[in-house]
C-alpha atoms as a PDB file:
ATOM      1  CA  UNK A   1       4.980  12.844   8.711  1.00  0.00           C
ATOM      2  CA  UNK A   2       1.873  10.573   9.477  1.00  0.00           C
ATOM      3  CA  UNK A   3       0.096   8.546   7.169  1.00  0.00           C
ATOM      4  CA  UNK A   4      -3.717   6.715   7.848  1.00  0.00           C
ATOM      5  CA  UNK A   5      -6.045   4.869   5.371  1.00  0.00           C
ATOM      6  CA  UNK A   6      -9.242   4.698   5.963  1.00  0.00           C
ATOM      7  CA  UNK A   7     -11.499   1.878   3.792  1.00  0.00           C
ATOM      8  CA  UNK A   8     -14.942   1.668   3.380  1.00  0.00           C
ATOM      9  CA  UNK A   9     -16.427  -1.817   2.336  1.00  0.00           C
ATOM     10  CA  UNK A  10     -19.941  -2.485   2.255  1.00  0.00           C
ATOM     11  CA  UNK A  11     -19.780  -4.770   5.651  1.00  0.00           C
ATOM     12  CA  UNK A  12     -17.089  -2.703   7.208  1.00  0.00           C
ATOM     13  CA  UNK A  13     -13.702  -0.648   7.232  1.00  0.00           C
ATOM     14  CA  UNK A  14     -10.224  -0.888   7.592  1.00  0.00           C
ATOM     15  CA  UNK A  15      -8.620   1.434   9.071  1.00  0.00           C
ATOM     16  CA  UNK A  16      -4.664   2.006   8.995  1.00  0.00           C
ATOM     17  CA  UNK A  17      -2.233   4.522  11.106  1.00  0.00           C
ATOM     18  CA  UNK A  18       1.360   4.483  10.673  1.00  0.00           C
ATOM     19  CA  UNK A  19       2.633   6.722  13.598  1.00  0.00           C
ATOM     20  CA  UNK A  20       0.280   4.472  16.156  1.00  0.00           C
ATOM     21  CA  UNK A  21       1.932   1.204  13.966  1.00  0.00           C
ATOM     22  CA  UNK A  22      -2.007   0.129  13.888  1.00  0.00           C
ATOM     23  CA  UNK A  23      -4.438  -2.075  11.435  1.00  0.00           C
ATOM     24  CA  UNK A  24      -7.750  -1.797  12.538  1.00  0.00           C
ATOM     25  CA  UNK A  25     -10.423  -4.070  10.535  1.00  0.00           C
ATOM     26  CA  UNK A  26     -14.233  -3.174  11.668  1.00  0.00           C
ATOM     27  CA  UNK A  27     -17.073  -5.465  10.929  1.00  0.00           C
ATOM     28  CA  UNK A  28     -20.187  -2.944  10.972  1.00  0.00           C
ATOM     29  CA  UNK A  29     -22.884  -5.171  12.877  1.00  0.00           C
ATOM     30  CA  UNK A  30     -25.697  -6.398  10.218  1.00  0.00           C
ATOM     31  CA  UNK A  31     -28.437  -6.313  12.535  1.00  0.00           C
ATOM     32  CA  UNK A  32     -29.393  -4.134  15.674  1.00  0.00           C
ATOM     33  CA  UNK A  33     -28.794  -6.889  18.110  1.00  0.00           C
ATOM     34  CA  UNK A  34     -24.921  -7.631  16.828  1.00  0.00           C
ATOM     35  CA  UNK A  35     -22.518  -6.424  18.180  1.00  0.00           C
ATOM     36  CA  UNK A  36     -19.712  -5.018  15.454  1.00  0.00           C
ATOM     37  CA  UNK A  37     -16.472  -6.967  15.222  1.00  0.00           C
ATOM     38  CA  UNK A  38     -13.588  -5.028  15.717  1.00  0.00           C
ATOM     39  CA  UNK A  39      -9.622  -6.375  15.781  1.00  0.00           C
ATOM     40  CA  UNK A  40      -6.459  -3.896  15.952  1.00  0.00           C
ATOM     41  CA  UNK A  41      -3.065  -5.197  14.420  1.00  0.00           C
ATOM     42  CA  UNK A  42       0.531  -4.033  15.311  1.00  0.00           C
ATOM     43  CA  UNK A  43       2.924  -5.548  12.641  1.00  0.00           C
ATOM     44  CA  UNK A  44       6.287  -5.672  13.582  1.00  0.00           C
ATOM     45  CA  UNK A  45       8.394  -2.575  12.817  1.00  0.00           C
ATOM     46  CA  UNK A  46      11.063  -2.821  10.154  1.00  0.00           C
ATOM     47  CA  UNK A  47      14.376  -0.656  10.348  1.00  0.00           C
ATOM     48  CA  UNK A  48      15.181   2.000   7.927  1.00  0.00           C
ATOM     49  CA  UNK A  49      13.107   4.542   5.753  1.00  0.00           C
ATOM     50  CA  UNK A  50       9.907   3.337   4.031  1.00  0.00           C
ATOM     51  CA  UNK A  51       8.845   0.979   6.487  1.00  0.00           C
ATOM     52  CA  UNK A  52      11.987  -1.088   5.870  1.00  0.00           C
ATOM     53  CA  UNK A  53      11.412  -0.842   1.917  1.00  0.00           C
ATOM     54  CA  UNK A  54      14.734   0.693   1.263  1.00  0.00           C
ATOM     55  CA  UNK A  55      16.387  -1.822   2.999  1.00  0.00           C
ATOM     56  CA  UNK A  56      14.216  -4.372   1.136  1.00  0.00           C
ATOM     57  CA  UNK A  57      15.841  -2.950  -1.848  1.00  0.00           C
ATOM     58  CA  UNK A  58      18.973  -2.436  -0.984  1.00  0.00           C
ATOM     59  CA  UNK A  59      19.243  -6.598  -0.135  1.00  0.00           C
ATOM     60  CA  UNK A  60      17.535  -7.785  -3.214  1.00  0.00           C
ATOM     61  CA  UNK A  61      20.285  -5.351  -4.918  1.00  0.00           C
ATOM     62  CA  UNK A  62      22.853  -6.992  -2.954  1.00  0.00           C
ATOM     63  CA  UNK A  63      21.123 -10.808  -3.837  1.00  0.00           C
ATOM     64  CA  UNK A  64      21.054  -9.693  -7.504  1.00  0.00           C
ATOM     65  CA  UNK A  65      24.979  -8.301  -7.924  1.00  0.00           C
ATOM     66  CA  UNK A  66      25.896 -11.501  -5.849  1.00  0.00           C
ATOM     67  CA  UNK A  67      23.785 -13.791  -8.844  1.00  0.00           C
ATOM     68  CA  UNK A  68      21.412 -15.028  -6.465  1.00  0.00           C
ATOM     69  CA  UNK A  69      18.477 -13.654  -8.081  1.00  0.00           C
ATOM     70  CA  UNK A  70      17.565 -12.632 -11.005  1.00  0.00           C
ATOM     71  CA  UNK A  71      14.944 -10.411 -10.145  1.00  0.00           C
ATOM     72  CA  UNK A  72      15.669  -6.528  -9.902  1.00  0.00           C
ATOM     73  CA  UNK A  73      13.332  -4.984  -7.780  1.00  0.00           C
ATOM     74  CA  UNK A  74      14.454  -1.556  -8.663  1.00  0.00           C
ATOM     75  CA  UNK A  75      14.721  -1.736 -12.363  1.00  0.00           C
ATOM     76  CA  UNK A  76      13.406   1.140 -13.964  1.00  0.00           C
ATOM     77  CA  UNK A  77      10.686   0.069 -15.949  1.00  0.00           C
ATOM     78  CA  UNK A  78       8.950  -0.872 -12.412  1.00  0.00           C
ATOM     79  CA  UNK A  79       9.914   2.511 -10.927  1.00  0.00           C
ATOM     80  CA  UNK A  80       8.231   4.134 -14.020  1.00  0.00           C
ATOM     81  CA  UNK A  81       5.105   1.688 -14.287  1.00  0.00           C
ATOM     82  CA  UNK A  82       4.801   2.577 -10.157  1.00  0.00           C
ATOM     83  CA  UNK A  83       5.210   6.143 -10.816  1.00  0.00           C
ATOM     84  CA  UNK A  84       2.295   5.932 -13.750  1.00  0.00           C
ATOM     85  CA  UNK A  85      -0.074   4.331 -11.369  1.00  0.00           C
ATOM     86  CA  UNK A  86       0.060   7.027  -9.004  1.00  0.00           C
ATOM     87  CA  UNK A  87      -0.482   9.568 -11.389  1.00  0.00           C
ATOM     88  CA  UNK A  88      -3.828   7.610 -13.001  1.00  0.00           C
ATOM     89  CA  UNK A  89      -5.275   7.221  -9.757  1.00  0.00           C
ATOM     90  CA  UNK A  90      -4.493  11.093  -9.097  1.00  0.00           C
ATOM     91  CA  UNK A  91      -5.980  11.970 -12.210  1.00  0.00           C
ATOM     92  CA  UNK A  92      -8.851   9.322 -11.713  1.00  0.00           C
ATOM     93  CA  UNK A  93      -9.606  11.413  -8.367  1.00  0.00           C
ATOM     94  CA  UNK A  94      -9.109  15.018  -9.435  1.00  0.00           C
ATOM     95  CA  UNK A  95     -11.236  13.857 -13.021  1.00  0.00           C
ATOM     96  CA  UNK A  96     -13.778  11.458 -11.552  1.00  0.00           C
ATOM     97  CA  UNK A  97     -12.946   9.356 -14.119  1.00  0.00           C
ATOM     98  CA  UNK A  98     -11.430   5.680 -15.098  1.00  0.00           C
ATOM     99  CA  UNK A  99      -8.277   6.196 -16.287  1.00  0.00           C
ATOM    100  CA  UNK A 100      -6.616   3.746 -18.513  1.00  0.00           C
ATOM    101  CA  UNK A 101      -2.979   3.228 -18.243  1.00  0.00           C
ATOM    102  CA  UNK A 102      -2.479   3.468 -21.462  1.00  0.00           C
ATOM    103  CA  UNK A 103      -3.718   6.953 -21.705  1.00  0.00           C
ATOM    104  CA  UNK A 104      -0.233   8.008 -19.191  1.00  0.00           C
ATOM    105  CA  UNK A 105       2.442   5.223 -21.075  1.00  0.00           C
ATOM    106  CA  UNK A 106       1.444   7.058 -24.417  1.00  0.00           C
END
C-alpha cells in the first residue's frame, strides 16, 4: 500500500511519498522572474511495520517494564485520544465542519 500527502500553503507545497521514501517542499516563485525553490528529502528508512513505529513502541515498552521510563507510549487513553482525532477530522471532512473533540469523548 502507498501513501502521499500533498500540502498546499499559501507560498508553496509539500509534498510527501512513502513508496519513493520522498519529502518534497516547493516554494511557488512570488514573481514572474523567480525561479520556484524546490528541495526533495530521503529520510533514512526505519525497520519494521509503521515506518519503524512498532518498533518504537515495542522499545519504549521494553524501557518502561525495565523502570527506565515512566512514560507509556501505548497506554490506552493515548490510543483512544489518537483514535478520536481521526474520526473528528473524518467527520470534519465528510461534514465540512469544525469538530470539537468534545463532541466524540462525550
Amino acid at each position: 500500500m502507498t501513501r502521499t500527502i500533498k500540502i498546499m500553503c499559501e507560498d508553496g507545497e509539500i509534498r510527501g511519498d512513502d513508496a519513493r521514501n520522498e519529502i518534497e517542499i516547493i516554494r511557488f516563485a512570488s514573481s514572474w522572474h523567480d525561479v520556484p525553490y524546490t528541495k526533495k528529502y530521503n529520510p533514512d528508512l526505519q525497520a519494521g511495520f509503521h515506518g519503524g513505529g512498532d518498533s518504537g513502541i515495542m522499545d519504549s515498552f521494553f524501557e518502561l517494564m525495565k523502570g527506565n521510563s515512566e512514560e507509556n507510549l501505548s497506554a490506552i487513553d493515548k490510543s483512544i485520544e489518537s483514535h478520536l482525532m481521526a474520526m473528528a477530522a473524518e467527520k470534519a471532512r465528510v461534514e465540512h465542519r469544525l469538530v470539537e473533540m468534545k463532541e466524540l469523548r462525550d
